[in-house]
PDB file of N, CA and C in Angstrom:
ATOM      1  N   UNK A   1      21.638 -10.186   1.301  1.00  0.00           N
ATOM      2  CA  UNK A   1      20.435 -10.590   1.972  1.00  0.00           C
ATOM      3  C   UNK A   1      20.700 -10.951   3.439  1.00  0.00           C
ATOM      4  N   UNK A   2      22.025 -10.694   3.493  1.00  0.00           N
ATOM      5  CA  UNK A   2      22.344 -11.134   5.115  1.00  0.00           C
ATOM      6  C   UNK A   2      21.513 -10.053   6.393  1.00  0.00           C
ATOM      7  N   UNK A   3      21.111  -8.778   5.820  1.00  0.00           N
ATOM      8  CA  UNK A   3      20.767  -7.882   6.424  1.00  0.00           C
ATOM      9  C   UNK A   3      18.738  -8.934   7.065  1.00  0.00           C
ATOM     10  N   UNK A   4      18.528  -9.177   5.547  1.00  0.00           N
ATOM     11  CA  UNK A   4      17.087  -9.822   5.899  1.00  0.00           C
ATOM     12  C   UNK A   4      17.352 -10.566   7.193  1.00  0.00           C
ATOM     13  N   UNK A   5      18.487 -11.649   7.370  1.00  0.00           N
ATOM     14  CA  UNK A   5      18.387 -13.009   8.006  1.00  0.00           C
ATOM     15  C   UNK A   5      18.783 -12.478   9.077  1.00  0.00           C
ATOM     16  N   UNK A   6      19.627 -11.203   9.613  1.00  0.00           N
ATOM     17  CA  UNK A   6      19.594 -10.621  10.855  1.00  0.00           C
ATOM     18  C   UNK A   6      18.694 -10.228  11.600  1.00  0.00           C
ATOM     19  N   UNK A   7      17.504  -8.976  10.536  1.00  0.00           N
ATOM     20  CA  UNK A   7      16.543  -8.369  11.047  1.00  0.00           C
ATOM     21  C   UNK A   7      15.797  -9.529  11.461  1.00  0.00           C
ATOM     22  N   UNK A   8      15.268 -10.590  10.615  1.00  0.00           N
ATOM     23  CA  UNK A   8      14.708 -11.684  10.737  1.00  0.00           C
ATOM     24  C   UNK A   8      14.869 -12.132  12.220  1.00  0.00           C
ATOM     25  N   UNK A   9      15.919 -12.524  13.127  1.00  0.00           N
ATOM     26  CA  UNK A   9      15.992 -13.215  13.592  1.00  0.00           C
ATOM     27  C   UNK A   9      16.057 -12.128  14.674  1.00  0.00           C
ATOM     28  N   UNK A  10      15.958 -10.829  14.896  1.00  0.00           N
ATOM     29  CA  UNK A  10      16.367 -10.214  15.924  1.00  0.00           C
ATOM     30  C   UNK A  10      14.934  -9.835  16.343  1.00  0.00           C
ATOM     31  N   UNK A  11      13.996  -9.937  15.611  1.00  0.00           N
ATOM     32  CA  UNK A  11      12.625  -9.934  15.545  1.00  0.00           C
ATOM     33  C   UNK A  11      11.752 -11.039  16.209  1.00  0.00           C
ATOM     34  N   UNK A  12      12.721 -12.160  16.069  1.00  0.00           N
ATOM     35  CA  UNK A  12      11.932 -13.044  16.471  1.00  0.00           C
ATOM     36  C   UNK A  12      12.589 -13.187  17.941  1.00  0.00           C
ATOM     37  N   UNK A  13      13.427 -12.985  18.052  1.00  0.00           N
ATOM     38  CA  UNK A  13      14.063 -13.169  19.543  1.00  0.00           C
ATOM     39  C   UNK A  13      13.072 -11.764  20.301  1.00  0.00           C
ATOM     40  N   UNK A  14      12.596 -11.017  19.633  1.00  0.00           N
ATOM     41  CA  UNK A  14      12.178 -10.117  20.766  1.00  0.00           C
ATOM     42  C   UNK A  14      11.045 -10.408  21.167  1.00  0.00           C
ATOM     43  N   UNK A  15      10.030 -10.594  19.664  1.00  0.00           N
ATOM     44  CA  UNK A  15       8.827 -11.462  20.226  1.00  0.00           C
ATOM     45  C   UNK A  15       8.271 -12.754  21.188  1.00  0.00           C
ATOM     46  N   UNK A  16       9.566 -13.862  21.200  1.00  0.00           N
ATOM     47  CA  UNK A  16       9.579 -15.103  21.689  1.00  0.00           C
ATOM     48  C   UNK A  16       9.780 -14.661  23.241  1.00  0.00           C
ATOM     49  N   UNK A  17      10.691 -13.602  23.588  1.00  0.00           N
ATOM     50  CA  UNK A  17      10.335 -12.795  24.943  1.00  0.00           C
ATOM     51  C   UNK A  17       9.742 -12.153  24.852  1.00  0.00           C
ATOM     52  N   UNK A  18       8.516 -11.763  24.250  1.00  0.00           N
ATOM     53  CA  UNK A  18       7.600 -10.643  25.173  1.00  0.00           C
ATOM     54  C   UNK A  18       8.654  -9.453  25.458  1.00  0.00           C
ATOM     55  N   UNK A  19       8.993  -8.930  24.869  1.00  0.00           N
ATOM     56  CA  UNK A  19      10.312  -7.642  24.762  1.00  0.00           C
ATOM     57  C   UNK A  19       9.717  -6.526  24.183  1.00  0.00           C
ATOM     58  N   UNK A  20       9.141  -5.965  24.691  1.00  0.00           N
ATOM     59  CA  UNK A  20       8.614  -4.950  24.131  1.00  0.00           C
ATOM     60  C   UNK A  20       9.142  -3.560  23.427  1.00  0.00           C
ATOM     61  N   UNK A  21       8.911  -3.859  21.747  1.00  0.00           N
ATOM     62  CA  UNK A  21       9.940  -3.218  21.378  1.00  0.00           C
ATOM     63  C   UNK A  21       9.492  -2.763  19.874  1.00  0.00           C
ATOM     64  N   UNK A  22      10.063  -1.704  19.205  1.00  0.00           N
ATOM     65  CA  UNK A  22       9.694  -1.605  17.565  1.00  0.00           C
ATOM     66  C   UNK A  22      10.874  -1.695  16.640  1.00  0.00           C
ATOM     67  N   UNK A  23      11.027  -2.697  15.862  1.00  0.00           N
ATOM     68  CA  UNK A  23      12.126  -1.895  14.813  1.00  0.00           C
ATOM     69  C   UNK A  23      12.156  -1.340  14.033  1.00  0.00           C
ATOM     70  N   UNK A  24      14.135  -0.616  13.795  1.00  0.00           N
ATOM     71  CA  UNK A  24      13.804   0.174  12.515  1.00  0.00           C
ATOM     72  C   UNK A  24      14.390  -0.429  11.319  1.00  0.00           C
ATOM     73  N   UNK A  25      13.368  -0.581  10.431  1.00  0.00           N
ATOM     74  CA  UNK A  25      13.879  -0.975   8.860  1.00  0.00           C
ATOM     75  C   UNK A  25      14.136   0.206   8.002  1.00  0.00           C
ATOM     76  N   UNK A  26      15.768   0.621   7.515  1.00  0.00           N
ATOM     77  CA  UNK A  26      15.507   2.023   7.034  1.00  0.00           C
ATOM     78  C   UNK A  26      16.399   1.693   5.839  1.00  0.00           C
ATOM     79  N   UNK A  27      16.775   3.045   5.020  1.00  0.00           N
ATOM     80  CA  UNK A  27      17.724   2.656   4.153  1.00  0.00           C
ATOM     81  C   UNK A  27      17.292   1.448   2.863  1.00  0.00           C
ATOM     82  N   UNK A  28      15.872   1.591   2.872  1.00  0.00           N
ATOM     83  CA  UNK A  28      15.642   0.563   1.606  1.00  0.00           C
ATOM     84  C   UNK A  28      15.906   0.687   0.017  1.00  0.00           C
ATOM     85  N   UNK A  29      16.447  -0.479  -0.373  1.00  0.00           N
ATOM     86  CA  UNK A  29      16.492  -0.580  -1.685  1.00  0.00           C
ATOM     87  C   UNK A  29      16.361  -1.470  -2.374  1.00  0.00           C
ATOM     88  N   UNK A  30      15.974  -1.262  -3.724  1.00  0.00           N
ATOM     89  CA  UNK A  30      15.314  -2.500  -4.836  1.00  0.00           C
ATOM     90  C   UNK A  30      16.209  -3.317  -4.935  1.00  0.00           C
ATOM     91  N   UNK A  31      15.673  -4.563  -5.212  1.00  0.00           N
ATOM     92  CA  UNK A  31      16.654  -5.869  -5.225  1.00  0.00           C
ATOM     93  C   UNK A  31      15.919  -7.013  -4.429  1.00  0.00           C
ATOM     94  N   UNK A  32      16.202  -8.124  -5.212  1.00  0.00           N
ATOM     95  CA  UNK A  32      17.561  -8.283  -6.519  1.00  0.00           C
ATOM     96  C   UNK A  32      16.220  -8.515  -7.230  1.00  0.00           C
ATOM     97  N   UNK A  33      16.982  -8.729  -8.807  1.00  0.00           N
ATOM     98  CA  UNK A  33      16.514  -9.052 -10.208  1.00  0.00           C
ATOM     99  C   UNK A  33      15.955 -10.757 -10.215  1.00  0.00           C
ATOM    100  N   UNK A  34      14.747 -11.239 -10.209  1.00  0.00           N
ATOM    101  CA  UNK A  34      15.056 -12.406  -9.686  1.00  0.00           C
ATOM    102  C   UNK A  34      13.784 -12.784 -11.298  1.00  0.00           C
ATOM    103  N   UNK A  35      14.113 -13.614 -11.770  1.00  0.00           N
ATOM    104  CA  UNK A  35      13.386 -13.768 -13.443  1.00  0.00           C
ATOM    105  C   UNK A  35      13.280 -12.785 -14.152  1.00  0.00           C
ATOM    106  N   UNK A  36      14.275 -11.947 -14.288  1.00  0.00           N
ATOM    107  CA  UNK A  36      13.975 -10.623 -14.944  1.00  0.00           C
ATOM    108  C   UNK A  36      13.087 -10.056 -14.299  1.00  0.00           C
ATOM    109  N   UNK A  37      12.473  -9.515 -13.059  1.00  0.00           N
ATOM    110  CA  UNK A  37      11.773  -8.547 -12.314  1.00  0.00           C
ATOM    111  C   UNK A  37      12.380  -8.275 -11.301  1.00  0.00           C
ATOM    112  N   UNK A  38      12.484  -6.887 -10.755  1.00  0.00           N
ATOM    113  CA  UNK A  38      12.665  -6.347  -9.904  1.00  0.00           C
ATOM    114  C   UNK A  38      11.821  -6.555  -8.745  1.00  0.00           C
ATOM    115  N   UNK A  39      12.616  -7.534  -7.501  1.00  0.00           N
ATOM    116  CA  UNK A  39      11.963  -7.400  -6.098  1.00  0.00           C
ATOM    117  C   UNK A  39      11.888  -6.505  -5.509  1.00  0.00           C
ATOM    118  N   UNK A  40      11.058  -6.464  -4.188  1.00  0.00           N
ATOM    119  CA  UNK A  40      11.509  -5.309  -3.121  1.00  0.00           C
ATOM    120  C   UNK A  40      11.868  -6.579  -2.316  1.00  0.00           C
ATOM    121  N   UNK A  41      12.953  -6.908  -2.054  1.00  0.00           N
ATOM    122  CA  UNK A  41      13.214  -7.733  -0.498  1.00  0.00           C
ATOM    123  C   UNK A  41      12.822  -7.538   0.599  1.00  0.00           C
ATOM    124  N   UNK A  42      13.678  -6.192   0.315  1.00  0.00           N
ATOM    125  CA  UNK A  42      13.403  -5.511   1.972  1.00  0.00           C
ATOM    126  C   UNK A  42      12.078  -4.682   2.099  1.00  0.00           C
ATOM    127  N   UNK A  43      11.200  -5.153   1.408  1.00  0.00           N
ATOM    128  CA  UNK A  43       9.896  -4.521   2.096  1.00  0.00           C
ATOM    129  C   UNK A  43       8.778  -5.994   2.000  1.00  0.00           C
ATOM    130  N   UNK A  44       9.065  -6.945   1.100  1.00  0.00           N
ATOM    131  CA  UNK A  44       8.525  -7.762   0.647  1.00  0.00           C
ATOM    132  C   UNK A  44       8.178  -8.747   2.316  1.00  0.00           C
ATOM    133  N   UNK A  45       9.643  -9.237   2.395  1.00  0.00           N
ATOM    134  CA  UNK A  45      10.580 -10.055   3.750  1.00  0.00           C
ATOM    135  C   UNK A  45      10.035  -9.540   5.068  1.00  0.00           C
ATOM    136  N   UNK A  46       9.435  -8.381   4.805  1.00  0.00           N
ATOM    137  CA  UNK A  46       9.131  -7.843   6.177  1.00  0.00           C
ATOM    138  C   UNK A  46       7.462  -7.657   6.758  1.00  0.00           C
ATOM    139  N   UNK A  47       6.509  -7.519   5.379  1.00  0.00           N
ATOM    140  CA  UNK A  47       5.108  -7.068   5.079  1.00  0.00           C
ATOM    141  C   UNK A  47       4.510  -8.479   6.840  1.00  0.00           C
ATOM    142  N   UNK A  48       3.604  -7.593   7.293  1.00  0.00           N
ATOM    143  CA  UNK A  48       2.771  -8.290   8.335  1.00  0.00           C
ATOM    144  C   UNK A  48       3.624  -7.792   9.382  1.00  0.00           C
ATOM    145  N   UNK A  49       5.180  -7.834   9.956  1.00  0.00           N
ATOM    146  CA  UNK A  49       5.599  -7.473  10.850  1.00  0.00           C
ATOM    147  C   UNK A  49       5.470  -5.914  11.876  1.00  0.00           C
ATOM    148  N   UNK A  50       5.786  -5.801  12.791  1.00  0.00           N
ATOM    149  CA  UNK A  50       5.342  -4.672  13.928  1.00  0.00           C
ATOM    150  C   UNK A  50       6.738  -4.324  13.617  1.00  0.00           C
ATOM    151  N   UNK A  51       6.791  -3.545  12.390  1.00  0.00           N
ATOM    152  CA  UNK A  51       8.096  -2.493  12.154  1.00  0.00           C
ATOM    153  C   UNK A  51       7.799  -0.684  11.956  1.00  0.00           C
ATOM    154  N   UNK A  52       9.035  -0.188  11.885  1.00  0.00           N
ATOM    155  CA  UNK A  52       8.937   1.303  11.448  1.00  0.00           C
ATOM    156  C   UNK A  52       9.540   1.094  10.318  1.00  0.00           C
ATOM    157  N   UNK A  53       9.077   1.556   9.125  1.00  0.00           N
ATOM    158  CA  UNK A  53      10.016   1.529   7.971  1.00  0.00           C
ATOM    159  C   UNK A  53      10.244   2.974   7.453  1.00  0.00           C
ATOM    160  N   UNK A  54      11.336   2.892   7.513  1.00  0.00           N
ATOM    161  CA  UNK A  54      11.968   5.075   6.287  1.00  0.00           C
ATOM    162  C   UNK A  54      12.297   4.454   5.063  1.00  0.00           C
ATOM    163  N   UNK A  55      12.301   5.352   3.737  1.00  0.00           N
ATOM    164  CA  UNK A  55      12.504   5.253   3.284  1.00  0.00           C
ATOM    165  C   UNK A  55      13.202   6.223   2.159  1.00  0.00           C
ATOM    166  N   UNK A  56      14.247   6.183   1.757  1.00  0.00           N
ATOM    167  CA  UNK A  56      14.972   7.353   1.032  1.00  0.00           C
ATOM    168  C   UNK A  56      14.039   7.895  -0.338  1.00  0.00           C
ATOM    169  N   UNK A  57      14.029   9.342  -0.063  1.00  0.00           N
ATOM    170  CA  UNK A  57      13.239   9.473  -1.597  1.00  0.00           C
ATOM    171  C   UNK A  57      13.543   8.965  -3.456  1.00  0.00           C
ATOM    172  N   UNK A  58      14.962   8.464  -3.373  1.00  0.00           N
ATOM    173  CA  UNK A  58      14.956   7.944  -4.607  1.00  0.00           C
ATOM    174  C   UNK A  58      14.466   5.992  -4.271  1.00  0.00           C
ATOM    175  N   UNK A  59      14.420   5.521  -3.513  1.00  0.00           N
ATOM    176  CA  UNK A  59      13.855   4.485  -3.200  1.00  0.00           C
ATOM    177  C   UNK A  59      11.923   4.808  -3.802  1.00  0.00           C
ATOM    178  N   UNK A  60      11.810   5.493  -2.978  1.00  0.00           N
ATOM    179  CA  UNK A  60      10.197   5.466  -3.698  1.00  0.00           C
ATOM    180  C   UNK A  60      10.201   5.822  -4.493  1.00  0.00           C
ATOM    181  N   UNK A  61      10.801   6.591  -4.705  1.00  0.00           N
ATOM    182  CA  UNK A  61      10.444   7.066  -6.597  1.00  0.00           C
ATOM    183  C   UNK A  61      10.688   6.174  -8.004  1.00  0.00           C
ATOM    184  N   UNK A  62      12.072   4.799  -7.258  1.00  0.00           N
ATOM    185  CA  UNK A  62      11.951   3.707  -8.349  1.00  0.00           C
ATOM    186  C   UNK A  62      11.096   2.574  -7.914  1.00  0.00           C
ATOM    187  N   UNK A  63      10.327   2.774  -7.058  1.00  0.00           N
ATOM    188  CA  UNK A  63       9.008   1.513  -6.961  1.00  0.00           C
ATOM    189  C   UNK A  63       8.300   2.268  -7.820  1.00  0.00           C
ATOM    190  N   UNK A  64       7.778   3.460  -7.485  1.00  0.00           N
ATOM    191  CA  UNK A  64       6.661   3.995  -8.185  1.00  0.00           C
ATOM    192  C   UNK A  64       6.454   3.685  -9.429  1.00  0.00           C
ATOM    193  N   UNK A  65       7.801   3.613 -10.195  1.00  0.00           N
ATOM    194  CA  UNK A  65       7.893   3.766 -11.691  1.00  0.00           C
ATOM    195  C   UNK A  65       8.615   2.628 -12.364  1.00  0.00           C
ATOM    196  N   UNK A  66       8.564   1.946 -11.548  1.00  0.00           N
ATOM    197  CA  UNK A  66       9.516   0.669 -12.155  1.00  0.00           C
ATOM    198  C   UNK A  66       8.351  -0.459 -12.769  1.00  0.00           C
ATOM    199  N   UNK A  67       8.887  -1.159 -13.371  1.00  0.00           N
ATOM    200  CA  UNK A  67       7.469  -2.155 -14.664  1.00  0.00           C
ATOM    201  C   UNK A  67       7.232  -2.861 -13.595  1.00  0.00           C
ATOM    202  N   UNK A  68       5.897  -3.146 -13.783  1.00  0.00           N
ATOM    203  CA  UNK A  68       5.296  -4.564 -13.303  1.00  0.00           C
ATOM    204  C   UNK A  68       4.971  -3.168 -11.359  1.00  0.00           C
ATOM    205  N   UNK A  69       4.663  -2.265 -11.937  1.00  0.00           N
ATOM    206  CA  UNK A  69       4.313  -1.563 -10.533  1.00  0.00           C
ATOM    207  C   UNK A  69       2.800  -1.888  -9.882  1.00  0.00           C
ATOM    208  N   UNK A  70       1.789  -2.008 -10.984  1.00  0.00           N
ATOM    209  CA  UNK A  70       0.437  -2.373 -10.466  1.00  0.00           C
ATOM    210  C   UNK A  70       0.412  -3.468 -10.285  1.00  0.00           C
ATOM    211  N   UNK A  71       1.570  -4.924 -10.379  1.00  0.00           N
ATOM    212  CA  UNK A  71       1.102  -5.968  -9.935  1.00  0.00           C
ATOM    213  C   UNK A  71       1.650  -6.068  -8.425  1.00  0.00           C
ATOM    214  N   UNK A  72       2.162  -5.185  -7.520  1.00  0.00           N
ATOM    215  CA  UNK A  72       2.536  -5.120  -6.417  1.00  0.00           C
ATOM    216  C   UNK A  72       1.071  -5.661  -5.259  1.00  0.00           C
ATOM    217  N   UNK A  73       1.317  -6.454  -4.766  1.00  0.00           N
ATOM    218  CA  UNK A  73       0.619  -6.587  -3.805  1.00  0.00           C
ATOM    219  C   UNK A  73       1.765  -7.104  -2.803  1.00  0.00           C
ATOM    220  N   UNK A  74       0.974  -6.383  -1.645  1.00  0.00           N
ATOM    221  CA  UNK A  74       1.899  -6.781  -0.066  1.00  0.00           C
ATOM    222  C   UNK A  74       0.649  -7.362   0.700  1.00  0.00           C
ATOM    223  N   UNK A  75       0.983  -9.324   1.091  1.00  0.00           N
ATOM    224  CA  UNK A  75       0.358  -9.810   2.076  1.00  0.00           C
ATOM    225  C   UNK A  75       0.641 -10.274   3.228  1.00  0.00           C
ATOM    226  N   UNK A  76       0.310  -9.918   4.101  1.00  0.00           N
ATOM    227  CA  UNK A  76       0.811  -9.997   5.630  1.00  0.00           C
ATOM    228  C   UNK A  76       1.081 -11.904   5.703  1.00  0.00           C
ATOM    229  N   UNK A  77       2.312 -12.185   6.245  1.00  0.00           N
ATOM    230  CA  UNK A  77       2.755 -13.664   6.613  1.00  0.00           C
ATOM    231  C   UNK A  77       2.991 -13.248   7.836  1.00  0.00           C
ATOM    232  N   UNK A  78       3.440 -15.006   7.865  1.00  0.00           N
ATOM    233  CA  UNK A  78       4.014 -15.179   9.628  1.00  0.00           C
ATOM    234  C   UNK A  78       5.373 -14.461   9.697  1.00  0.00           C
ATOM    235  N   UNK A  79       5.490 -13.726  10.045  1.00  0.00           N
ATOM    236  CA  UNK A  79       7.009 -13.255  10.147  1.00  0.00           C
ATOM    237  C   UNK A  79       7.561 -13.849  11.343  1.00  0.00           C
TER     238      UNK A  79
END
């Protein structure tokens, strides 16, 4: 999760200057297992932010189909 607390913070340093800029969040994958369900971290950690996100095709293909898929909701926070 060290990747979150980087992007996290490199995000906020650009905004706090007025830095005009986009990042890239790429390379995503499921994780972690947290009460027996599968998170998305790295899409979860990020939802509301001014990012680009890629994503590898076996990445979407285990959101799509993984349990507990229709209770997915993404709500924009303070990032």
């Amino acid at each position: 999760m060290a990747e979150l607390a980087i992007f996290k913070k490199a995000y906020k340093y650009l905004k706090d200057h007025n830095l005009p800029s986009k990042m890239l969040s790429c390379s995503l994958r499921l994780g972690p297992v947290v009460n027996g369900s599968n998170r998305i971290w790295h899409l979860e950690e990020k939802a509301g932010a001014a990012v680009v996100v890629t994503c590898p095709p076996v990445f979407i293909e285990q959101v799509l189909f993984m349990p507990g898929v229709e209770k997915i909701a993404f709500k924009k926070t303070v990032f």
